[in-house]
Protein backbone atom coordinates (compact mmCIF):
# COMPACT_ATOMS: atom_id res chain seq x y z
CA UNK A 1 0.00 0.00 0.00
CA UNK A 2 1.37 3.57 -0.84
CA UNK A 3 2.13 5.96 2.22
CA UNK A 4 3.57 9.36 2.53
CA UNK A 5 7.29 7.92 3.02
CA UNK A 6 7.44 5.00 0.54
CA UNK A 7 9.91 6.10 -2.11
CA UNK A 8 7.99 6.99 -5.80
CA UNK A 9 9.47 6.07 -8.95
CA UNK A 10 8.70 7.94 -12.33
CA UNK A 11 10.78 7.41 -15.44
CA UNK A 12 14.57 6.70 -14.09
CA UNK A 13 13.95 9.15 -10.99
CA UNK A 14 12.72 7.79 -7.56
CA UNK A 15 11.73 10.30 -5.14
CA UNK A 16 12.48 9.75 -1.88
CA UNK A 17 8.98 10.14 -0.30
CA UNK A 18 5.79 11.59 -1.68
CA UNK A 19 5.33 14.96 -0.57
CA UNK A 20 5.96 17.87 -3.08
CA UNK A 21 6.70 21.45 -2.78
CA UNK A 22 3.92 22.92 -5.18
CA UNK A 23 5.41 25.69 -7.40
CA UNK A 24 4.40 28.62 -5.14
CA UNK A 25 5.74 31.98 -6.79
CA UNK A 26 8.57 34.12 -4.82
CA UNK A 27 8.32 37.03 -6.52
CA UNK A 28 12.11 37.38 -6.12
CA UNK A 29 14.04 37.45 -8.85
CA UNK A 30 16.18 39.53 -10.88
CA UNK A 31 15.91 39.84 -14.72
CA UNK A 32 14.67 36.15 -14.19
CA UNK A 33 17.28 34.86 -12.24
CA UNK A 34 17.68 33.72 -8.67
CA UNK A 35 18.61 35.61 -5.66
CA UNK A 36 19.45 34.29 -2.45
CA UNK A 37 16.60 34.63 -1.13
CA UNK A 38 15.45 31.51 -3.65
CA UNK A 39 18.39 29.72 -2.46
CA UNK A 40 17.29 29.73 1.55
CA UNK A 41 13.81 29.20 0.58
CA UNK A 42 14.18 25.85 -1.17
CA UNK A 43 17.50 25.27 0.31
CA UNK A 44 14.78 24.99 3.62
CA UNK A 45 12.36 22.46 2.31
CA UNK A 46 15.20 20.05 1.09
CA UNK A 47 16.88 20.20 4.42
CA UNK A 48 13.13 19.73 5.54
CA UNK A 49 12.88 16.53 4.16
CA UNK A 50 10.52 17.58 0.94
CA UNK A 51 10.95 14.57 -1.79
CA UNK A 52 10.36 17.14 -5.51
CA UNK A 53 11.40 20.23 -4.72
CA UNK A 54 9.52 22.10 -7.71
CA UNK A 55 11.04 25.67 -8.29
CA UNK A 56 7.78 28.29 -8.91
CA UNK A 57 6.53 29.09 -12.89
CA UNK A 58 9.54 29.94 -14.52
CA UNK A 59 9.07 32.40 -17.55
CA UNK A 60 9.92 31.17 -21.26
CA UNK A 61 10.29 34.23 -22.29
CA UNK A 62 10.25 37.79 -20.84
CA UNK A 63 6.85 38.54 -21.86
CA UNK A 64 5.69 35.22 -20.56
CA UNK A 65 6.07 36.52 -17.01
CA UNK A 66 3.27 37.19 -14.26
CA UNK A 67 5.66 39.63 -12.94
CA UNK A 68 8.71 41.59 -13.60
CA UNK A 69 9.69 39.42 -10.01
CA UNK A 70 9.58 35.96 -11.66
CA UNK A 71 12.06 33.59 -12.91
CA UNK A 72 13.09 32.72 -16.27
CA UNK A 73 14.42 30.52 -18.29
CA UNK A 74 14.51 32.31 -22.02
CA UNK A 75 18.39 33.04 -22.08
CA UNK A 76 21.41 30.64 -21.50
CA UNK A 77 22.38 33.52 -19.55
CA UNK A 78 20.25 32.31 -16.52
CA UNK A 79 21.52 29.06 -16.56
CA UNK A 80 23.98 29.15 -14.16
CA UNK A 81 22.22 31.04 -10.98
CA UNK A 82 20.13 28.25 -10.61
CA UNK A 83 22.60 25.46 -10.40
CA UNK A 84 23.64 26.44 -6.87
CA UNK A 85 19.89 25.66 -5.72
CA UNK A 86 19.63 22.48 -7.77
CA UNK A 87 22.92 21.22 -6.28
CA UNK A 88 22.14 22.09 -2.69
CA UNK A 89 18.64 20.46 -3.31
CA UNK A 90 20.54 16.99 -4.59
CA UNK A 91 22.89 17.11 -1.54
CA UNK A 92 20.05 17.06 0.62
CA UNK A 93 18.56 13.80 -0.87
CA UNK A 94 15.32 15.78 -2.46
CA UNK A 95 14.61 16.07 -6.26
CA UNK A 96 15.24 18.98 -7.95
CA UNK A 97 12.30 20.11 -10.27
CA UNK A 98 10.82 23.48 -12.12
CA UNK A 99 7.81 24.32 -13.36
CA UNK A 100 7.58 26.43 -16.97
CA UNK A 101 4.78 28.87 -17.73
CA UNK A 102 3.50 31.58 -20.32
CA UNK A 103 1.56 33.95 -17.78
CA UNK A 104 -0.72 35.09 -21.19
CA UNK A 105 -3.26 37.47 -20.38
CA UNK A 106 -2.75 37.38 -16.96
CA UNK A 107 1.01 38.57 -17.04
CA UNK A 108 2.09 41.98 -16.58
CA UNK A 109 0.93 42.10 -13.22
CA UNK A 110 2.45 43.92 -10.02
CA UNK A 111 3.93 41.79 -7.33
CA UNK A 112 1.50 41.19 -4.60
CA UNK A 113 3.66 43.22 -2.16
CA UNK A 114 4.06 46.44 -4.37
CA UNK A 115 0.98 47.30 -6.31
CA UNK A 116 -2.67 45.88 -7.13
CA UNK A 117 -3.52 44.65 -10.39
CA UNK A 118 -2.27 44.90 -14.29
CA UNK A 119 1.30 47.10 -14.99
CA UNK A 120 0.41 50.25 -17.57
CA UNK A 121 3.31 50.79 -20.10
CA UNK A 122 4.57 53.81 -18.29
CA UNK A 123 5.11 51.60 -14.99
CA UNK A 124 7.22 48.96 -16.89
CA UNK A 125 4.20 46.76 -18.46
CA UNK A 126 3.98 44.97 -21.30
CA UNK A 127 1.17 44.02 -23.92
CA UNK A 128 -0.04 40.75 -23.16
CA UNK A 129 -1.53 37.73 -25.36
CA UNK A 130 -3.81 35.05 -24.79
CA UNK A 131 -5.91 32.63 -27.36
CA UNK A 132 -8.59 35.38 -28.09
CA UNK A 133 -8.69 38.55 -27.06
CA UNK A 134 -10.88 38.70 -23.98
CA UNK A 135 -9.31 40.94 -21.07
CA UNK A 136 -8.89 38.57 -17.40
CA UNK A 137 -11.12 41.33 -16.06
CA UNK A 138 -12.38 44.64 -16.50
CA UNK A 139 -9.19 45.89 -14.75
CA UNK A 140 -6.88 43.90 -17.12
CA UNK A 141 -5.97 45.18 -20.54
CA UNK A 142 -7.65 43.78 -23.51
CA UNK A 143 -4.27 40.69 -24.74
CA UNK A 144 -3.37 40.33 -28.14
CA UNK A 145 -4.89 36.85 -29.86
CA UNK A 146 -1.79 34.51 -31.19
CA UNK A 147 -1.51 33.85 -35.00
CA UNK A 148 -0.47 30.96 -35.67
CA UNK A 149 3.49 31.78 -35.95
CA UNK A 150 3.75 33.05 -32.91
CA UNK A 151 2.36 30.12 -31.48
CA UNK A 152 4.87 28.22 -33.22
CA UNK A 153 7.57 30.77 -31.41
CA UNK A 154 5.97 30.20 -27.77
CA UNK A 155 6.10 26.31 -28.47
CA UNK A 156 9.54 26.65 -29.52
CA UNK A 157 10.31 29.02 -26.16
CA UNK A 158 9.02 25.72 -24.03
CA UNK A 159 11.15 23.79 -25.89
CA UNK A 160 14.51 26.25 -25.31
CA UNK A 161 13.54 26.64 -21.36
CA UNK A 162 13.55 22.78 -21.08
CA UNK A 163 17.12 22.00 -22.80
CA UNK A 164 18.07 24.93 -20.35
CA UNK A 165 16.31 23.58 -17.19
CA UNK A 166 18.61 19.90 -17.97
CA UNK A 167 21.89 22.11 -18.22
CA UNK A 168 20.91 23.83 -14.80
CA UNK A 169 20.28 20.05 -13.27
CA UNK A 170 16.90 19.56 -12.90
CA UNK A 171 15.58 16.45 -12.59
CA UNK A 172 11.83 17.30 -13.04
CA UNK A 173 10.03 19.76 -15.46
CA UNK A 174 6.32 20.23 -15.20
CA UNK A 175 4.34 22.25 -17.74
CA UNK A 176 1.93 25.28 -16.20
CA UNK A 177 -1.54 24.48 -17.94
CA UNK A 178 -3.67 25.91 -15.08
CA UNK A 179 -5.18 28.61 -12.87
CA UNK A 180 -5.93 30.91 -16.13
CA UNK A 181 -2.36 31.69 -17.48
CA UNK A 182 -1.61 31.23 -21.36
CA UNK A 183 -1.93 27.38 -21.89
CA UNK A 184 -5.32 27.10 -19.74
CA UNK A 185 -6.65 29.81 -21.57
CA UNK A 186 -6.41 27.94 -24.88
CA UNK A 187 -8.10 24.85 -22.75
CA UNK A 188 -11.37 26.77 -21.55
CA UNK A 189 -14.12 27.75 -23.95
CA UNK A 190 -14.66 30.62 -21.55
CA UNK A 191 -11.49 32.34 -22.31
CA UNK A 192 -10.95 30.69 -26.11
CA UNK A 193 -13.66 32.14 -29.24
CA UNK A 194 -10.99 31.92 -31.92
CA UNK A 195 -12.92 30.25 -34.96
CA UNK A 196 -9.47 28.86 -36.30
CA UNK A 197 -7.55 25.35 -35.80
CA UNK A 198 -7.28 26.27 -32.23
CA UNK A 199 -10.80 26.82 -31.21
CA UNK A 200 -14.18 25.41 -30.64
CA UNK A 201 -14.46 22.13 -30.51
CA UNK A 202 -12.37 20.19 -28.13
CA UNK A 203 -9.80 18.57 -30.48
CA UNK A 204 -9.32 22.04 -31.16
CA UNK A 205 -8.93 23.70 -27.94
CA UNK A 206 -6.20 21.33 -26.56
CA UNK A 207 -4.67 21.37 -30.32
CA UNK A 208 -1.78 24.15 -28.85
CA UNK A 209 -0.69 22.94 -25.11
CA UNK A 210 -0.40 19.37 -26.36
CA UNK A 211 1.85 20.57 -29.59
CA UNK A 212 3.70 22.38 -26.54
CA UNK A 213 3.52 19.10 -24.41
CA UNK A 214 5.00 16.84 -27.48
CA UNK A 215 7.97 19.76 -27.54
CA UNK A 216 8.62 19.92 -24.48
CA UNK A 217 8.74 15.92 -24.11
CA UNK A 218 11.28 16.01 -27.26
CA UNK A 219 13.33 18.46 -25.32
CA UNK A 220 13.76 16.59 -22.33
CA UNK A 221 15.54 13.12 -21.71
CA UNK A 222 13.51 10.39 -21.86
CA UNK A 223 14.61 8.73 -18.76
CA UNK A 224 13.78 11.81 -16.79
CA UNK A 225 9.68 12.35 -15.87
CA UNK A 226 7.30 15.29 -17.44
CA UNK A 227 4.38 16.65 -15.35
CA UNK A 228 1.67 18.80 -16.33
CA UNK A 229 -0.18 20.62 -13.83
CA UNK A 230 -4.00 21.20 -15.04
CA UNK A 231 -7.17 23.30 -13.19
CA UNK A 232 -9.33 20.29 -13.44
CA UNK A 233 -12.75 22.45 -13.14
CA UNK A 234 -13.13 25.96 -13.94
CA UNK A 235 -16.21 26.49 -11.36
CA UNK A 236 -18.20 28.19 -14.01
CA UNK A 237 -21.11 26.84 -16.35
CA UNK A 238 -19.86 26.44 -19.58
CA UNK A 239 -15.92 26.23 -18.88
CA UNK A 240 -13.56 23.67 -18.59
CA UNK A 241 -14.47 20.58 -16.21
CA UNK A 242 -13.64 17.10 -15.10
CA UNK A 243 -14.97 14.78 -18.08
CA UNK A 244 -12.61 17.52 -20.61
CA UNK A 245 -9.82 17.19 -18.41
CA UNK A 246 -9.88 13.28 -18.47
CA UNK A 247 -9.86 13.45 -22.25
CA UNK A 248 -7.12 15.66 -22.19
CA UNK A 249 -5.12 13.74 -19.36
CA UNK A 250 -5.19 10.77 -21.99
CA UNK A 251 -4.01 12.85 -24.71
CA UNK A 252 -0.96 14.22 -22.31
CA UNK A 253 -0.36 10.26 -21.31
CA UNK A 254 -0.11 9.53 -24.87
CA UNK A 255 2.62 12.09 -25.42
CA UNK A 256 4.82 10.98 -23.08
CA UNK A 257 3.49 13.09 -19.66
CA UNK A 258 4.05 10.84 -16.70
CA UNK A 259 2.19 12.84 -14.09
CA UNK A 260 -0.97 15.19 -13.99
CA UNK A 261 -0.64 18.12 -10.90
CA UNK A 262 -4.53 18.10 -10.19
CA UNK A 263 -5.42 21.67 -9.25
CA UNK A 264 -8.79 23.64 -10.23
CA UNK A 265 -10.15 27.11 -10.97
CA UNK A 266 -7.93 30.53 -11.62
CA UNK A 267 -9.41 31.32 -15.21
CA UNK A 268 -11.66 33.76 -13.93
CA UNK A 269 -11.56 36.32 -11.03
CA UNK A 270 -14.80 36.49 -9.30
CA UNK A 271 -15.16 32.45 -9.13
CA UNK A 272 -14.46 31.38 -5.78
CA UNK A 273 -14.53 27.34 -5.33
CA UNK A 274 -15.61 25.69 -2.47
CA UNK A 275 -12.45 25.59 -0.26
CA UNK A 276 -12.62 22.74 2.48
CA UNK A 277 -10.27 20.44 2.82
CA UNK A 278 -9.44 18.08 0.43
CA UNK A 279 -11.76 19.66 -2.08
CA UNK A 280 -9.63 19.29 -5.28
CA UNK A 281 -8.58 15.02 -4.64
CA UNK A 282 -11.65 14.01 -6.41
CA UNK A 283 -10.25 15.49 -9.67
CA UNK A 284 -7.02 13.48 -9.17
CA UNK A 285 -8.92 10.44 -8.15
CA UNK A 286 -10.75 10.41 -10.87
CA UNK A 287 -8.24 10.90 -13.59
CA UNK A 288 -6.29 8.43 -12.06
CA UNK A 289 -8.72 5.87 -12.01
CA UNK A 290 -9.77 6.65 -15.80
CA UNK A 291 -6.50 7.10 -17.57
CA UNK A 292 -4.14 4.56 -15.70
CA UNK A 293 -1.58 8.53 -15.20
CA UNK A 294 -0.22 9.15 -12.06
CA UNK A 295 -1.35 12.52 -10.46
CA UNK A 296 -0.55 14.63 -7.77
CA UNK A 297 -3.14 15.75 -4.88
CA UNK A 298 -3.46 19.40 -3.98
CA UNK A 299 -5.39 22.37 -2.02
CA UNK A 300 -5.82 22.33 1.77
CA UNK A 301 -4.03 19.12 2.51
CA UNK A 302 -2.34 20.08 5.94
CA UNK A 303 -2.06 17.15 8.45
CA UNK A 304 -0.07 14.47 7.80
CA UNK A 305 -2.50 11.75 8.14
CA UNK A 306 -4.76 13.14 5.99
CA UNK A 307 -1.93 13.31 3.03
CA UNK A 308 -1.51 9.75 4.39
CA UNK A 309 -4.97 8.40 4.11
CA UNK A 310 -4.77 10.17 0.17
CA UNK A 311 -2.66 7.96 -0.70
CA UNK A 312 -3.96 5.13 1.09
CA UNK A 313 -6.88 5.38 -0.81
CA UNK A 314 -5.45 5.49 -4.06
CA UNK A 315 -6.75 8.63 -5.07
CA UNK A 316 -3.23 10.18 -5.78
CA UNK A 317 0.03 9.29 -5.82
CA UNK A 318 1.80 12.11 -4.70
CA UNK A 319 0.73 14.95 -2.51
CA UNK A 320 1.52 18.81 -3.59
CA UNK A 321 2.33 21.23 -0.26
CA UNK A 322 1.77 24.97 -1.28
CA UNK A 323 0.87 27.14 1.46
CA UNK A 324 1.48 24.49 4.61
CA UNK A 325 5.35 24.16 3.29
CA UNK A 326 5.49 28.09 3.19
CA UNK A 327 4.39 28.17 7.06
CA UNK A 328 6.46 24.69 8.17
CA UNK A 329 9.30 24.14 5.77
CA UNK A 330 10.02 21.04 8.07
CA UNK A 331 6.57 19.28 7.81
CA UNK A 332 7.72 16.18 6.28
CA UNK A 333 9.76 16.01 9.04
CA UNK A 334 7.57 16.23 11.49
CA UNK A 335 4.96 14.39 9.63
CA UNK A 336 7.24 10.99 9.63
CA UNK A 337 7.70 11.13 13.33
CA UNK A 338 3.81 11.81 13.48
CA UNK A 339 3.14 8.39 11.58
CA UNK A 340 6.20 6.57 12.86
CA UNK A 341 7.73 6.49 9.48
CA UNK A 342 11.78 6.36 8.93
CA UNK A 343 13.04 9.55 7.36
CA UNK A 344 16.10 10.93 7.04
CA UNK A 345 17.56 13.49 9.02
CA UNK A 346 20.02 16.42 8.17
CA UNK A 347 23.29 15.15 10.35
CA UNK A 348 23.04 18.73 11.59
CA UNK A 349 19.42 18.47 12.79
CA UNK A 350 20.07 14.79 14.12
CA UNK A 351 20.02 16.18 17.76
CA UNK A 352 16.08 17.12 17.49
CA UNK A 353 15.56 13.91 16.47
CA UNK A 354 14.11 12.22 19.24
C-alpha cells in the first residue's frame, strides 16, 4: 500500500517520499534569475525533508512573465544562478524540479507586495496575449490573440527553457496548464472564441498545449519524468471541467506526460470554489482511475494523516504542499515522526531527532 514515506518512482527518478513542494511563486528574482533569497527558501524544504522540490513558474520568455519578479528561463544567460539551488537540493537527498509557464493574459501584473492589479506601459508593463482577445477582467488590458506563428515561437520558447532547465540540473520539469495563465486559456471555452484550428471544438482547444507538451517531451531526456499541472474544473457553467480534463489527461499520457498536478479554478476572477479540505482530490482520483496517469493531490491538505490516508486510498500518488510548506518548511519532518515512518535526518538536525 502507498504511504507518505514510501519512495515513488517515475521514469529513471525515484523520489524519496511523496510529498511535493507545489510551485508557489517568490516574486524574487532579478531579470529572471535567482537571488538568495530563492536559495534559503528551497535550500529549507530540502533540508526539511521535501521529496520534488519544484522551483515556482519559470518564464519562457520575458513577456511570458506574471511579474517583472519571476524567474526565467529564455536566455542561456540564466543558466547558471540556478545550479547552486539544484545542487544544494541533490545534496540534501530531495529532487530537484521546475515548473515552466507563459503567464498570457494574466502577465504583466504587479507583485502582490508592491501594487494591485495589471502594470500600464509607463510603470514597466507589457502588452499581453492570450488565445482570443478577452481581457482577465475589467481591470486587465484587452491581450493580443496569437496567429499561428507566434504560437509556433511560444512552443519553440518551451522547448529552449527545457534543454536549459537539464543544463541547470533539474531532474523534473512540469508544464503550467492551469489557474488561467496562457496554456489554460487555450483549454477553456470561456477564455478561447478563436474560430481557427485552435478553437471550438475540443480537439481544437487542446490542439496548442499538447503541440507544446509533445515539444517539451522532445526536449527533455527520456529517462527523466514530465508533469503537467492542469485546473481540473473551472467552477463556471460552460468552462472547462472534469470529463474535458480526463480526455485531455489521456491525450498528455499519450505524449509521453508521466504525471498530472490536479489543481482547479484561476481562469476567472470572481469564481471562488468551495475551499474545504481536500476539495480538489476528487479530480485526481478520478483521472487516475480513468487514464491509468499518475497525479498529484493538492489544495488544503495540511495534516499528515490526511496526506496519508490520500494515498492510502489510491486517489493520488503524490501529494503537492503549497501554502502548509510556506508556514512549516520542516513538515515532512515532522509528519514521519507523526506516523512513525523512517526519514532521514540532516546530520546537523540529528540532535532534534528524538
Amino acid at each position: 500500500m502507498t504511504h507518505l514515506f514510501q519512495p515513488f518512482k517515475l521514469r529513471d527518478v525515484e523520489f524519496p517520499n511523496r510529498v511535493f513542494l507545489s510551485p508557489m511563486c517568490q516574486y524574487a528574482a532579478h531579470g529572471g534569475q535567482p537571488t538568495d533569497w530563492h536559495m534559503v527558501h528551497y535550500g529549507a524544504r530540502a533540508v526539511g525533508g521535501v521529496g520534488l522540490i519544484l522551483l515556482e513558474a519559470t518564464a519562457v520568455c520575458p513577456e511570458g512573465r506574471i511579474t517583472l519578479g519571476d524567474l526565467g528561463l529564455w536566455s542561456d544567460n540564466q543558466i547558471a544562478s540556478f545550479l547552486p539551488i539544484t545542487g544544494f537540493i541533490r545534496t540534501q537527498g530531495s529532487i530537484p524540479g521546475i515548473q515552466l509557464a507563459h503567464a498570457g493574459r494574466k502577465a504583466s501584473s504587479h507583485t502582490p507586495y508592491s501594487g494591485i492589479g495589471p502594470l500600464d506601459i509607463q510603470t514597466g508593463g507589457w502588452q499581453v496575449v492570450s488565445a482570443s482577445p478577452i481581457p482577465f477582467s475589467p481591470k486587465h488590458p484587452k491581450p493580443h490573440e496569437l496567429n499561428a506563428e507566434e504560437l509556433e515561437l511560444i512552443a519553440t520558447q518551451f522547448a529552449s527553457a527545457t534543454k536549459r532547465a537539464l543544463l541547470a540540473d533539474f531532474g523534473v520539469v512540469e508544464i503550467h496548464m492551469a489557474h488561467g495563465y496562457l496554456l489554460h486559456s487555450f483549454l477553456s471555452p470561456l477564455s478561447n472564441h478563436r474560430t481557427d484550428d485552435y478553437g471550438g471544438s475540443f480537439a481544437n482547444r487542446v490542439r496548442f498545449p499538447l503541440k507544446v507538451a509533445s515539444r517539451v517531451r522532445k526536449a527533455w531526456p527520456s529517462n527523466l519524468p514530465l508533469l503537467v499541472r492542469i485546473s481540473a474544473d473551472d467552477w463556471a457553467e460552460g468552462g472547462w471541467d472534469l470529463e474535458q480534463s480526463i480526455r485531455f489527461a489521456s491525450l498528455l499520457r499519450d505524449e509521453g506526460v508521466d504525471l498530472i498536478d490536479t489543481s482547479s479554478g484561476g481562469l476567472l476572477p470572481d469564481v471562488f470554489p468551495p475551499f474545504a479540505p481536500n476539495f480538489q482530490v476528487p479530480f485526481a482520483e478520478a483521472i487516475k482511475k480513468e487514464t491509468g496517469i499518475a497525479t498529484g493531490a493538492v489544495g488544503l491538505i495540511t495534516k499528515a494523516r490526511q496526506a496519508n490516508e490520500i494515498l492510502l486510498q489510491g486517489q493520488a500518488d503524490a501529494i503537492f504542499l503549497g501554502r502548509e510548506l510556506l508556514r512549516n518548511p520542516y513538515w515532512p519532518l515532522q509528519a514521519a515522526v507523526e506516523l512513525g515512518q523512517s526519514i532521514v535526518w540532516p546530520k546537523a538536525y540529528l540532535r532534534a531527532n528524538s
